[in-house]
N, C-alpha and C. Protein backbone atom coordinates (compact mmCIF):
# COMPACT_ATOMS: atom_id res chain seq x y z
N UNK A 1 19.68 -25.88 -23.03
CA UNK A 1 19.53 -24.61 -22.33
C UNK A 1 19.81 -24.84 -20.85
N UNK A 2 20.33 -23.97 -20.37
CA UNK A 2 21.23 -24.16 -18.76
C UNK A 2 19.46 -24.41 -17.64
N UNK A 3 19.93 -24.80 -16.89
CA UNK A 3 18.47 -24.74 -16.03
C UNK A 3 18.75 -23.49 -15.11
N UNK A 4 17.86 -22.38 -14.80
CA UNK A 4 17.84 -21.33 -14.13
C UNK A 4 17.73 -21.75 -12.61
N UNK A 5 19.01 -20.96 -11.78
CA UNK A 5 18.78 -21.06 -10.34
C UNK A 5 17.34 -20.33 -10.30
N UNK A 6 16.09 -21.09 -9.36
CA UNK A 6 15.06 -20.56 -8.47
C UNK A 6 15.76 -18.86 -7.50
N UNK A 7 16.78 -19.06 -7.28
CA UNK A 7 16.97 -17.79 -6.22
C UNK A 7 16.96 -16.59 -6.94
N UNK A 8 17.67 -16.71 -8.16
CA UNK A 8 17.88 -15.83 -8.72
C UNK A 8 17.01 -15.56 -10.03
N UNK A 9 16.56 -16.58 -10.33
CA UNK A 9 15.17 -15.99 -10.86
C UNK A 9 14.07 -15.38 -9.85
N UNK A 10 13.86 -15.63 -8.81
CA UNK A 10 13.15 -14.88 -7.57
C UNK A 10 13.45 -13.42 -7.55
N UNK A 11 15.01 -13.32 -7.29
CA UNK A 11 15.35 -12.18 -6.91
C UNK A 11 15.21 -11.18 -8.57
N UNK A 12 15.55 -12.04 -9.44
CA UNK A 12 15.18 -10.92 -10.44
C UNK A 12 13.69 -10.63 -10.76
N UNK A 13 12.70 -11.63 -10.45
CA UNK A 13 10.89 -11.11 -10.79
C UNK A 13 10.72 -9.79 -9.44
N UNK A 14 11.47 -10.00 -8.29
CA UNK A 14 10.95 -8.92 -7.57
C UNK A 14 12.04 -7.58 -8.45
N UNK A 15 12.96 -7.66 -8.63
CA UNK A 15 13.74 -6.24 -8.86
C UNK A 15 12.79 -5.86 -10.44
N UNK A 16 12.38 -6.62 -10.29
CA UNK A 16 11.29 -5.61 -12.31
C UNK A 16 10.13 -5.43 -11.11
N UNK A 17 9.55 -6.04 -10.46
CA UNK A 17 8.26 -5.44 -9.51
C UNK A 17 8.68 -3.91 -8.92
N UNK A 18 9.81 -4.11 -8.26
CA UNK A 18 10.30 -3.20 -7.41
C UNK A 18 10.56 -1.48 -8.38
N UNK A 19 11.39 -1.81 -9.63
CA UNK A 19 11.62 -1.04 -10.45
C UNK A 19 9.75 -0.27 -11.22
N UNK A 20 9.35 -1.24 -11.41
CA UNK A 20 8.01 -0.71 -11.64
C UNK A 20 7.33 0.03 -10.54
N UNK A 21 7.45 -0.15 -9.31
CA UNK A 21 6.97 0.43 -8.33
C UNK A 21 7.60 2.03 -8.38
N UNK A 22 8.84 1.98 -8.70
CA UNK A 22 9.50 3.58 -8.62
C UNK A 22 9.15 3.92 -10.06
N UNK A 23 8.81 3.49 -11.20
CA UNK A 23 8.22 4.20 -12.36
C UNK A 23 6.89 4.31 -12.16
N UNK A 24 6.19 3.84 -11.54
CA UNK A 24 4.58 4.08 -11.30
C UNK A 24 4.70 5.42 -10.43
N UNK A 25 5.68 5.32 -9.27
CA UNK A 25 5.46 6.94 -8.66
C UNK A 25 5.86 7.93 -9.28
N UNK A 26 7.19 7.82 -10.17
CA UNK A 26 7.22 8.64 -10.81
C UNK A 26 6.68 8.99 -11.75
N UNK A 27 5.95 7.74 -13.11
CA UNK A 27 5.37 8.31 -13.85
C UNK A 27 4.20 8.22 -14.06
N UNK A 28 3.11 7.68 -13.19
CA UNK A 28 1.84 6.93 -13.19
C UNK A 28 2.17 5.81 -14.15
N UNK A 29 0.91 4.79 -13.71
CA UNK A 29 0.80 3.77 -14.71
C UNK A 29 0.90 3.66 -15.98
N UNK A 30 -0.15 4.77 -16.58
CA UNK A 30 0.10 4.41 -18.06
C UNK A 30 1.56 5.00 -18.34
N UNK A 31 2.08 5.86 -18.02
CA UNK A 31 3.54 6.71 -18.29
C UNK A 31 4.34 6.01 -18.39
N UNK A 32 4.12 4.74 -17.68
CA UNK A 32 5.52 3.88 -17.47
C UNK A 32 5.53 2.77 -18.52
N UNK A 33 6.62 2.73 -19.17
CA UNK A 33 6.69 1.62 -20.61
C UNK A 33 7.28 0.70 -20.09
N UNK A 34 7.28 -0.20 -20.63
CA UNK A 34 7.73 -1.81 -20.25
C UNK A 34 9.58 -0.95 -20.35
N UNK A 35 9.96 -0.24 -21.59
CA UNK A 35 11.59 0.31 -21.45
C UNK A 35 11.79 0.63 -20.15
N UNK A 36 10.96 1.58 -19.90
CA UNK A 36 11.09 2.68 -18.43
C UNK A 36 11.53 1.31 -17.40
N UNK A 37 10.62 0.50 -17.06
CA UNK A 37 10.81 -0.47 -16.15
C UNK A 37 12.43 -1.15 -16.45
N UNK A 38 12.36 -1.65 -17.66
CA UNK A 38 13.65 -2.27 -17.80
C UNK A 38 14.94 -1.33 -17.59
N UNK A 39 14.50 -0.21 -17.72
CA UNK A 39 15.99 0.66 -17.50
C UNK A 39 15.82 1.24 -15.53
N UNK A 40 14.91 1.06 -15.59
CA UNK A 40 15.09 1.04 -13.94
C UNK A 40 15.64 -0.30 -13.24
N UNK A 41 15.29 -1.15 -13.90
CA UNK A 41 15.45 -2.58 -13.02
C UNK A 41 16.85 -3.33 -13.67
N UNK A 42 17.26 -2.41 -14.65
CA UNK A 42 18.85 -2.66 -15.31
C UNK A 42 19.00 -3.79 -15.85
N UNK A 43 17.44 -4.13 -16.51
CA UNK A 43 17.69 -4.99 -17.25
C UNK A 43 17.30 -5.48 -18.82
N UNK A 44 17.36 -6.25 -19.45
CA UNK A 44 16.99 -6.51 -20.83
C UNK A 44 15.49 -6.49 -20.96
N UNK A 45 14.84 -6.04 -22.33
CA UNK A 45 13.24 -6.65 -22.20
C UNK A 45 13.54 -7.73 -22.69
N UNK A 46 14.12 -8.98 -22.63
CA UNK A 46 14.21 -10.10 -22.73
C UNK A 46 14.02 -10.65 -21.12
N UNK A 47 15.12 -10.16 -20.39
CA UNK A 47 14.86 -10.37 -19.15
C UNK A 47 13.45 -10.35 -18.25
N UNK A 48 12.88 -9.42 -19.13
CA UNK A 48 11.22 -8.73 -18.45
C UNK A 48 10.74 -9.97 -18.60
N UNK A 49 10.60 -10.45 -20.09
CA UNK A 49 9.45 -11.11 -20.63
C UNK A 49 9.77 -12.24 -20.35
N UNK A 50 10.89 -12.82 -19.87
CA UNK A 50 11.00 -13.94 -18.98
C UNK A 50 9.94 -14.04 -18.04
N UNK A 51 10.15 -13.51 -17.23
CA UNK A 51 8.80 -12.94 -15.92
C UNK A 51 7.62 -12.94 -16.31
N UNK A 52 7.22 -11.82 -17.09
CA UNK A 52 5.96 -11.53 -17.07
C UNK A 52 5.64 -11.44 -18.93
N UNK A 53 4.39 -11.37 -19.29
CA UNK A 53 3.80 -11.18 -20.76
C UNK A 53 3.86 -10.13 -21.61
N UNK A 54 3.63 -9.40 -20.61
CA UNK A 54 3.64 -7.61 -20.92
C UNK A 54 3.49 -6.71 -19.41
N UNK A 55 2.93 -5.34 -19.91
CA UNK A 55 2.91 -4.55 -18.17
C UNK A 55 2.22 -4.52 -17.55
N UNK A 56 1.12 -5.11 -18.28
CA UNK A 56 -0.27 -5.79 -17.49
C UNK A 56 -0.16 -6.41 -16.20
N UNK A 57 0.39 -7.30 -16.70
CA UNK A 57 1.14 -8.30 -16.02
C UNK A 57 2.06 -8.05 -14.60
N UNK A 58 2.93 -6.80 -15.27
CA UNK A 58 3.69 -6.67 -13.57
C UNK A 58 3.12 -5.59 -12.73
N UNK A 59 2.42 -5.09 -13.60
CA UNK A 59 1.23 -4.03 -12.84
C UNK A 59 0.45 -5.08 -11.43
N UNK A 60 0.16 -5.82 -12.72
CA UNK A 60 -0.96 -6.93 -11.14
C UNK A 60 -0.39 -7.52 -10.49
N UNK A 61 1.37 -7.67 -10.25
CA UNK A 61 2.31 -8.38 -9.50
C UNK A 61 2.38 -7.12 -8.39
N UNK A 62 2.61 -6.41 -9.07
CA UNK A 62 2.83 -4.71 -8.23
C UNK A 62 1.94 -4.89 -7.25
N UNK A 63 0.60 -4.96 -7.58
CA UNK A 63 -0.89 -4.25 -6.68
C UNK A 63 -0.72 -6.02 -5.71
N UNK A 64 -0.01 -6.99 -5.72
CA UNK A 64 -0.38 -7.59 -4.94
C UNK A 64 1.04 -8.20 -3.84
N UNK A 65 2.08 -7.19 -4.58
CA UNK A 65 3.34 -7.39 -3.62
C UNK A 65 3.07 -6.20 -2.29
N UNK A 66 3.81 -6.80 -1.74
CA UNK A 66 3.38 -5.84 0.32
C UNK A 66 1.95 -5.54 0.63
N UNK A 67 1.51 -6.66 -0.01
CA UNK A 67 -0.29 -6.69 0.73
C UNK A 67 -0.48 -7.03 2.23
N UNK A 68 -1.06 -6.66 2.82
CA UNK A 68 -1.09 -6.37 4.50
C UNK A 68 -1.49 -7.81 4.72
N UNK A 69 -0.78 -8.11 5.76
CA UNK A 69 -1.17 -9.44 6.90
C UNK A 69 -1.65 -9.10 7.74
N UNK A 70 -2.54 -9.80 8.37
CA UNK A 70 -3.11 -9.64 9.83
C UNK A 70 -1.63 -9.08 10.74
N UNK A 71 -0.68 -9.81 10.24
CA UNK A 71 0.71 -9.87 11.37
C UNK A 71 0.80 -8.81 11.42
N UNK A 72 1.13 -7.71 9.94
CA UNK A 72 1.34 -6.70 9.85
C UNK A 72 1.19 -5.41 11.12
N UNK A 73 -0.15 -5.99 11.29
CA UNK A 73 -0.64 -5.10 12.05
C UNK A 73 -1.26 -4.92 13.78
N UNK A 74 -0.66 -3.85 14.62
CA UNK A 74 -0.75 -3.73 15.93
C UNK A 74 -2.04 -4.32 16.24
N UNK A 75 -2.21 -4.50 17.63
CA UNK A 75 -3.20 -4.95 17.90
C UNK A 75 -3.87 -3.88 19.64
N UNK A 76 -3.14 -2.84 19.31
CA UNK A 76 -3.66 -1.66 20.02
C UNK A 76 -3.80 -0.54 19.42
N UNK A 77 -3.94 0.79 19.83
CA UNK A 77 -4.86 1.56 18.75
C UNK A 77 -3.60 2.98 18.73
N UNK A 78 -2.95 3.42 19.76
CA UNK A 78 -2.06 3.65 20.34
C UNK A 78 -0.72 3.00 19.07
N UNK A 79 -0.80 2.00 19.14
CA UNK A 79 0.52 1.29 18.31
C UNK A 79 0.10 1.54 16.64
N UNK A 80 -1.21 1.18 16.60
CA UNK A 80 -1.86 1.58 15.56
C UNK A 80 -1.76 2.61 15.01
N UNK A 81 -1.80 4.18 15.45
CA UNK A 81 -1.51 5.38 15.22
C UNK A 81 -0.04 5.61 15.09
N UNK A 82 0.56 5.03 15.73
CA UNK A 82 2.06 5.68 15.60
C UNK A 82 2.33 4.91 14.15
N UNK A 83 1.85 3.80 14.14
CA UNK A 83 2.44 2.95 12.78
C UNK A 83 1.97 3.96 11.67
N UNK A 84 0.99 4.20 11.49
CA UNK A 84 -0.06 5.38 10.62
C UNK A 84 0.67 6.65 10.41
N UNK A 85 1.07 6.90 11.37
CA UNK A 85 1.89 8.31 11.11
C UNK A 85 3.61 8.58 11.15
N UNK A 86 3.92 7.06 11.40
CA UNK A 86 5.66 7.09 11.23
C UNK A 86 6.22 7.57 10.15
N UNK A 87 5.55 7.31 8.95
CA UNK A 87 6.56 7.72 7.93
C UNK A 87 7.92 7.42 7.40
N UNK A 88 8.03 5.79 7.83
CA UNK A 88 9.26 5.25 8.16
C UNK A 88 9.51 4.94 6.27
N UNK A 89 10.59 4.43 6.07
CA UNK A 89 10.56 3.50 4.82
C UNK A 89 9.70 2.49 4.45
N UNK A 90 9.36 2.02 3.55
CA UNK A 90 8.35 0.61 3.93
C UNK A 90 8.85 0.09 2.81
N UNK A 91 9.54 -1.61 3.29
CA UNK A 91 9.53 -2.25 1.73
C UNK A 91 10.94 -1.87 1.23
N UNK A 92 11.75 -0.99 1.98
CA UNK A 92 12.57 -0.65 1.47
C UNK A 92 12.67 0.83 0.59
N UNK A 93 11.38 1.40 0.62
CA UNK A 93 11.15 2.69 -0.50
C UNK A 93 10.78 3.77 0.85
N UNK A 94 11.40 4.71 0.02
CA UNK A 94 10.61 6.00 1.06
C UNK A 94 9.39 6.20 0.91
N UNK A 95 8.75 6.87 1.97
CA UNK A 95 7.58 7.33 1.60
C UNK A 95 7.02 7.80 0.91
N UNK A 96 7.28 8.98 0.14
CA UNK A 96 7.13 9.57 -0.50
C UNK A 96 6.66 8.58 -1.69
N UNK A 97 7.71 7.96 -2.27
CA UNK A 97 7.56 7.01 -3.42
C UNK A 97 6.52 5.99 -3.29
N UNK A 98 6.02 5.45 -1.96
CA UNK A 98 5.60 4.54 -1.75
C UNK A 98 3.71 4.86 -1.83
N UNK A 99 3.54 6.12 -1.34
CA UNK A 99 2.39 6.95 -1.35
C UNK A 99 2.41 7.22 -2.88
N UNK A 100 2.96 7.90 -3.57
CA UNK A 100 2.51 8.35 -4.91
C UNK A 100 2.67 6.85 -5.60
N UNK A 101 3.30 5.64 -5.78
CA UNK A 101 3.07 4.18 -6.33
C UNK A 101 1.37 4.16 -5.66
N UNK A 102 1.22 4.09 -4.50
CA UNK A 102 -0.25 3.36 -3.97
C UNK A 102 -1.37 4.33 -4.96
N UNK A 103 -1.05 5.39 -5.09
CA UNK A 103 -1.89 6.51 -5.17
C UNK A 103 -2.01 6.36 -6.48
N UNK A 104 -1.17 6.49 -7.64
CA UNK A 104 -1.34 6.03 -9.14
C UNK A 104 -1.92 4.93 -9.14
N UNK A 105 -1.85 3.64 -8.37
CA UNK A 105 -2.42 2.04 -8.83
C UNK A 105 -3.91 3.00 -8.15
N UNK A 106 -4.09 3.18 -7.64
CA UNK A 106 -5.73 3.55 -6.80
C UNK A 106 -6.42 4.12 -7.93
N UNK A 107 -5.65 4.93 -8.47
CA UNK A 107 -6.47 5.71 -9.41
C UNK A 107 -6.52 4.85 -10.98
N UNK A 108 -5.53 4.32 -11.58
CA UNK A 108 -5.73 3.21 -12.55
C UNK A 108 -6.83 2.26 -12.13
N UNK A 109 -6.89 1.87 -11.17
CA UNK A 109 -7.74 0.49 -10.59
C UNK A 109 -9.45 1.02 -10.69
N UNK A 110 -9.77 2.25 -10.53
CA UNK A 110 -10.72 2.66 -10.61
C UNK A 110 -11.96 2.18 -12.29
N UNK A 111 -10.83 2.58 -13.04
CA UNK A 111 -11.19 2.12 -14.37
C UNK A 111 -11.81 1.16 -14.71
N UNK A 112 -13.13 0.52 -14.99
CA UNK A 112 -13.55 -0.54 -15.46
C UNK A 112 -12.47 -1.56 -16.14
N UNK A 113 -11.82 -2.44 -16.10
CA UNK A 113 -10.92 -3.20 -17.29
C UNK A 113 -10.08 -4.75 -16.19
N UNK A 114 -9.13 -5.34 -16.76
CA UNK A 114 -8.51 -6.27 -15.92
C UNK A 114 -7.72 -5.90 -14.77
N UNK A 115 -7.38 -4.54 -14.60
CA UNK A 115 -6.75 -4.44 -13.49
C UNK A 115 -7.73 -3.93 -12.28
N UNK A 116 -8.90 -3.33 -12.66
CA UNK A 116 -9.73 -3.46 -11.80
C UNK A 116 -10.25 -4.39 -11.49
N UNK A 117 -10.28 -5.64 -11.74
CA UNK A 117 -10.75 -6.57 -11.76
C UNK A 117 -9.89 -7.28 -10.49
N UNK A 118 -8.31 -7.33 -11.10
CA UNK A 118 -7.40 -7.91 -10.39
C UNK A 118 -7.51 -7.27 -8.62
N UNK A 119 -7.61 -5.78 -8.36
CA UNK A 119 -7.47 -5.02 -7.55
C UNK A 119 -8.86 -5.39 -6.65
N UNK A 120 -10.10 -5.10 -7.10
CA UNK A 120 -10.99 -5.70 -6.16
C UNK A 120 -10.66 -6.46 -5.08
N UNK A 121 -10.37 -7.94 -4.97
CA UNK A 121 -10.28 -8.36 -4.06
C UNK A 121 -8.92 -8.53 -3.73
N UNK A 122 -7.88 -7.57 -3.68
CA UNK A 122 -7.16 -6.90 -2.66
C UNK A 122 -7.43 -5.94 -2.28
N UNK A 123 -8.20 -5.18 -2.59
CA UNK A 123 -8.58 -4.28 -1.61
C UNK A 123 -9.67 -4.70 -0.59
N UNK A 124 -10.38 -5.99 -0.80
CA UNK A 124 -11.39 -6.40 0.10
C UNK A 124 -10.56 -7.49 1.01
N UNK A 125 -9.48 -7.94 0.79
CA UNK A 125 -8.95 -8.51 1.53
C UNK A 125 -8.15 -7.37 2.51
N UNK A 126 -7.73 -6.48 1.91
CA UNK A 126 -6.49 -5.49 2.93
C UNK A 126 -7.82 -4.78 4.34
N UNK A 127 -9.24 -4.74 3.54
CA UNK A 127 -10.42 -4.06 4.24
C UNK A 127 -10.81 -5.17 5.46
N UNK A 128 -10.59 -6.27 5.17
CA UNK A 128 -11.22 -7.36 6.07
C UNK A 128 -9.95 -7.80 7.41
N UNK A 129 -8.66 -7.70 6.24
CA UNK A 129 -7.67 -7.38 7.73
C UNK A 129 -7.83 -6.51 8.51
N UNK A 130 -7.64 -4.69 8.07
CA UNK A 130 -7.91 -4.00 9.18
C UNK A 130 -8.75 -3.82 9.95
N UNK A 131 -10.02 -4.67 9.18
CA UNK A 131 -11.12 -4.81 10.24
C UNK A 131 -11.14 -5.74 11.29
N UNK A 132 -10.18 -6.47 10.80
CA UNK A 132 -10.11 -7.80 12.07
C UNK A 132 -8.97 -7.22 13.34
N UNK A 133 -7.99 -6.43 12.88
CA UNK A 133 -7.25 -5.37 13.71
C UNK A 133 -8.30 -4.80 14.37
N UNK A 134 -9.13 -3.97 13.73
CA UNK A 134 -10.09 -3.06 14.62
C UNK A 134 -11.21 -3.93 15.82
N UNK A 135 -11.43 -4.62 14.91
CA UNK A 135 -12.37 -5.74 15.95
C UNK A 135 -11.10 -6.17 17.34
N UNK A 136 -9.84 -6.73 17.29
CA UNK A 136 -9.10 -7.31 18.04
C UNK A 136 -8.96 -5.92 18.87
N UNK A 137 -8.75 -4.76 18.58
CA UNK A 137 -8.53 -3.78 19.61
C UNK A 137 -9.59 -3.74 20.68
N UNK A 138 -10.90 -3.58 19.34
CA UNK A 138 -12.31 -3.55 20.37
C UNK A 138 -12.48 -4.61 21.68
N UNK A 139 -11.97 -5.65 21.03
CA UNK A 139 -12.22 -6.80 21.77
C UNK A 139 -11.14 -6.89 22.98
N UNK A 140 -10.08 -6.12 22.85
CA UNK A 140 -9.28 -6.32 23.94
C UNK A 140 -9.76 -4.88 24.74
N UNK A 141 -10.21 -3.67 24.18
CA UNK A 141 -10.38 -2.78 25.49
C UNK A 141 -9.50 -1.41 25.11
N UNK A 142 -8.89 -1.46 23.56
CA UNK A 142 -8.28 -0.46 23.04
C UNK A 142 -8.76 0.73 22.71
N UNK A 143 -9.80 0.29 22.00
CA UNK A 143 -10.70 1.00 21.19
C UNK A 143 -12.64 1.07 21.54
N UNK A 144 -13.39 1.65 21.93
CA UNK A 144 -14.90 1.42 21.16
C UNK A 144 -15.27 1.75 20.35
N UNK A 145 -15.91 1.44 19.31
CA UNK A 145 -16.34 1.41 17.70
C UNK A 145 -17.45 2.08 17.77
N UNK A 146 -17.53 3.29 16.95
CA UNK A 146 -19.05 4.21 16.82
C UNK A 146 -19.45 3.34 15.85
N UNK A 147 -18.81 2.45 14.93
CA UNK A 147 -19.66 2.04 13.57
C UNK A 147 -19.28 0.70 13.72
N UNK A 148 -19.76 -0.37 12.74
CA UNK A 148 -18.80 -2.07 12.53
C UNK A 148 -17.55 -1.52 12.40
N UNK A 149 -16.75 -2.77 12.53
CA UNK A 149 -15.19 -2.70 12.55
C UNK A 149 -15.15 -2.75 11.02
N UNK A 150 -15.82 -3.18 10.04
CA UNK A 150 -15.49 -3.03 8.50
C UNK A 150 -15.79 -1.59 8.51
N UNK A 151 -16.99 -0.52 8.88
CA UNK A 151 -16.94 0.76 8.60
C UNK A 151 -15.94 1.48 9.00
N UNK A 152 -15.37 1.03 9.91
CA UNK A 152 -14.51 1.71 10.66
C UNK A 152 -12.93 1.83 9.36
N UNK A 153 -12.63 0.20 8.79
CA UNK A 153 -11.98 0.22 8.07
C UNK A 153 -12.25 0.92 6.99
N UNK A 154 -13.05 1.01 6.33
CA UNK A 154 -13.22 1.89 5.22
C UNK A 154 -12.96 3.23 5.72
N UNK A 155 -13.27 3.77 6.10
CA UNK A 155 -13.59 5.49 6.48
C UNK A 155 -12.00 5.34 6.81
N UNK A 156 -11.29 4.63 7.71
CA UNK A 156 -9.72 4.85 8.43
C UNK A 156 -8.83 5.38 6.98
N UNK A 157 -9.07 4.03 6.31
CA UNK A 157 -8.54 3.92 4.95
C UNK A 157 -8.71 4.81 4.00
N UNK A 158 -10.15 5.32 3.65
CA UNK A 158 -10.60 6.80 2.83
C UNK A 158 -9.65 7.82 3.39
N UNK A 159 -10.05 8.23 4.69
CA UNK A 159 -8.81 9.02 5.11
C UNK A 159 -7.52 9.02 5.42
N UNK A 160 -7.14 8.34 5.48
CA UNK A 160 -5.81 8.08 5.29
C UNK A 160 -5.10 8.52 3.52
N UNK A 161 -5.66 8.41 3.09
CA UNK A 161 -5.55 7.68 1.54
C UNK A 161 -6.04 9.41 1.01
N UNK A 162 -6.79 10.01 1.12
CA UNK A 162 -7.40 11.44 1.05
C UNK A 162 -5.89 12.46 1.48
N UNK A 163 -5.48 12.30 2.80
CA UNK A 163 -4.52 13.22 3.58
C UNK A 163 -3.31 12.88 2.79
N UNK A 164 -2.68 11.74 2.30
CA UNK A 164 -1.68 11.93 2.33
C UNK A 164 -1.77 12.20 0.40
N UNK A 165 -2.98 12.15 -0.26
CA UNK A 165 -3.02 12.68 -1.27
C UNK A 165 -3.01 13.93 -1.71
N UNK A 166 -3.77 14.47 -0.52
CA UNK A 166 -3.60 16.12 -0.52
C UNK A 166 -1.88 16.47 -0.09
N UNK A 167 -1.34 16.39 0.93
CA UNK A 167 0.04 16.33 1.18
C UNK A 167 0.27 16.58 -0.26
N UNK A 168 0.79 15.72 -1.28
CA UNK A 168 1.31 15.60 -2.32
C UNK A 168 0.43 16.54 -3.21
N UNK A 169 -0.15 16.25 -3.52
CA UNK A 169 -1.20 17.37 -4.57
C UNK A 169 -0.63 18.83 -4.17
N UNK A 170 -0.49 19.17 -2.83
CA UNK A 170 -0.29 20.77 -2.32
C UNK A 170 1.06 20.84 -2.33
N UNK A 171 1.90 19.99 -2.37
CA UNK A 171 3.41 19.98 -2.07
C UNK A 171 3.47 20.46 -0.53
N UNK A 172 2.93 20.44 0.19
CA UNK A 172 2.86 20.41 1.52
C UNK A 172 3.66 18.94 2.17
N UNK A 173 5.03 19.02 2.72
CA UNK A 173 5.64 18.28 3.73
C UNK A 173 4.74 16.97 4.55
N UNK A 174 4.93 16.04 4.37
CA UNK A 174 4.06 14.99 4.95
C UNK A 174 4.01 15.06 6.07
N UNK A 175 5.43 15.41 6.99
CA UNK A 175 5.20 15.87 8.49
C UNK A 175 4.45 16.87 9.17
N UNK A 176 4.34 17.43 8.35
CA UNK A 176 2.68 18.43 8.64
C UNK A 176 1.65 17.85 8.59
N UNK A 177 1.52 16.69 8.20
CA UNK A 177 0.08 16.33 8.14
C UNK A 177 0.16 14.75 9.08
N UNK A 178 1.12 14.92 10.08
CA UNK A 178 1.59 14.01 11.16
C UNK A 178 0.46 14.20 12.00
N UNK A 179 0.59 15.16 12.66
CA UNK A 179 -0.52 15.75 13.89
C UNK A 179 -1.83 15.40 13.09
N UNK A 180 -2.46 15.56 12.07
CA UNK A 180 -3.69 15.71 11.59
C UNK A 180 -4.15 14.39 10.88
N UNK A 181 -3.82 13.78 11.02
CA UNK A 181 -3.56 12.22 10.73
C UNK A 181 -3.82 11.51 12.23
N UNK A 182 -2.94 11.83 13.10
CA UNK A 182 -3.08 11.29 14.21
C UNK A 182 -4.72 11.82 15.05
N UNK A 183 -5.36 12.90 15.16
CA UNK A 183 -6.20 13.69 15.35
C UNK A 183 -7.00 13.34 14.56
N UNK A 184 -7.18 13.06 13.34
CA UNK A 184 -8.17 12.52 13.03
C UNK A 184 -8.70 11.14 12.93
N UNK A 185 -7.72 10.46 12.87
CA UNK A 185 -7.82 8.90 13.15
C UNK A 185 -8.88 8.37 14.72
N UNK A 186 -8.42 9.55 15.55
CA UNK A 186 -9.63 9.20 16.49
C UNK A 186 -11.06 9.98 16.81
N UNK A 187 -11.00 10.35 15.30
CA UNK A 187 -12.23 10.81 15.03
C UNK A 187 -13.50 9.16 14.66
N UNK A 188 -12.67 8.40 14.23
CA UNK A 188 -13.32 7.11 13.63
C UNK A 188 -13.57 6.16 14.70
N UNK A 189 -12.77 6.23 16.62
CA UNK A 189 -13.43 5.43 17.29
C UNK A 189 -13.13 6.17 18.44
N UNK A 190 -13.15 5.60 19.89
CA UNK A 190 -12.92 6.22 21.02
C UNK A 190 -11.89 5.17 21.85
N UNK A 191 -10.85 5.72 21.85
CA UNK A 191 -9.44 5.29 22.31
C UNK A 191 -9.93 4.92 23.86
N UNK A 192 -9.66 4.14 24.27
CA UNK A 192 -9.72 4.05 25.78
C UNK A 192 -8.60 4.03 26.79
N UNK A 193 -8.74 5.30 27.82
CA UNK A 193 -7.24 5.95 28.68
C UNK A 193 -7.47 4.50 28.90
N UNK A 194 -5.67 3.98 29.02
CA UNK A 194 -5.50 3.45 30.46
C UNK A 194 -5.09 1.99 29.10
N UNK A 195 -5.79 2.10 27.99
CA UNK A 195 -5.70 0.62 27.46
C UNK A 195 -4.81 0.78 26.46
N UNK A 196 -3.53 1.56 26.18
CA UNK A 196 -2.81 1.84 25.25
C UNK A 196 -1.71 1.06 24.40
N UNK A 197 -1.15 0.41 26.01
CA UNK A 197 0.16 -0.05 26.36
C UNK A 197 0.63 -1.25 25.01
């Protein structure tokens, strides 16, 4: 049997991640069949099961590909907000897609079973980064904190995660909910003039 280039076995485990990511927004988790994935990602379920076991499997590859780095993230509050409300591509996916993927795994993950299991501590890791963001603002003079920098992360994150669910739920334009996103985000600390830059 030929020995497989590493690159291109790489590049093909992310294009079945990636392809699952656009069948999860479009069809939620359970909706999406191991076929669905393979005909998005244009490839064989031979090819799949190279990769992974079943959809279990690339589900929990999914929930832990573009997990936040400290790097990720500004270290002013100012830079912080604009990142929050850009609406840019991320990852390569539009928004749109990228919000309804987060938003289906959120709501699967809820479920008692292995993927809640798996999801826990990424979500306590993504909570402990932005808290170390929030702490680094505090600490430089960006921000003052009404609550800990972990409360702060939770509540940022609830809302965040709330607005742009409603957006979608109402079919309401995400750029409408630009201003109200930004406006409410400093509802959670007190920006300090002068320390933006």
């Amino acid at each position: 049997m030929p020995k497989r280039d590493p690159a291109h076995m790489s590049a093909q485990r992310e294009r079945i991640i990636r392809a699952t990511m656009e069948c999860i927004a479009e069809r939620g988790v359970e909706g999406s069949s191991i076929q669905h994935i393979c005909r998005q990602a244009g490839l064989s379920v031979g090819a799949v099961y190279v990769h992974f076991r079943n959809k279990e499997e690339i589900v929990e590859a999914v929930l832990h590909y573009g997990s936040v780095k400290p790097e990720d993230l500004p270290d002013t509050w100012s830079a912080f907000k604009a990142m929050v409300v850009s609406f840019e591509p991320q990852m390569g996916f539009d928004i749109a897609t990228v919000i309804r993927n987060r938003l289906h795994l959120h709501a699967e993950c809820v479920r008692p079973g292995s993927l809640h299991d798996s999801f826990k501590p990424i979500v306590e890791h993504s909570m402990k980064v932005l808290a170390g963001a929030i702490q680094k603002m505090a600490d430089n003079g960006s921000v003052r904190l009404k609550m800990s920098a972990y409360e702060t992360a939770l509540s940022i994150s609830a809302f965040i995660d709330g607005m742009l669910w409603t957006a979608l739920a109402t079919d309401r334009p995400l750029e409408e909910f630009r201003p109200l996103l930004a406006a409410g985000l400093d509802v959670f600390v007190s920006p300090v003039a002068g320390k933006q830059a």
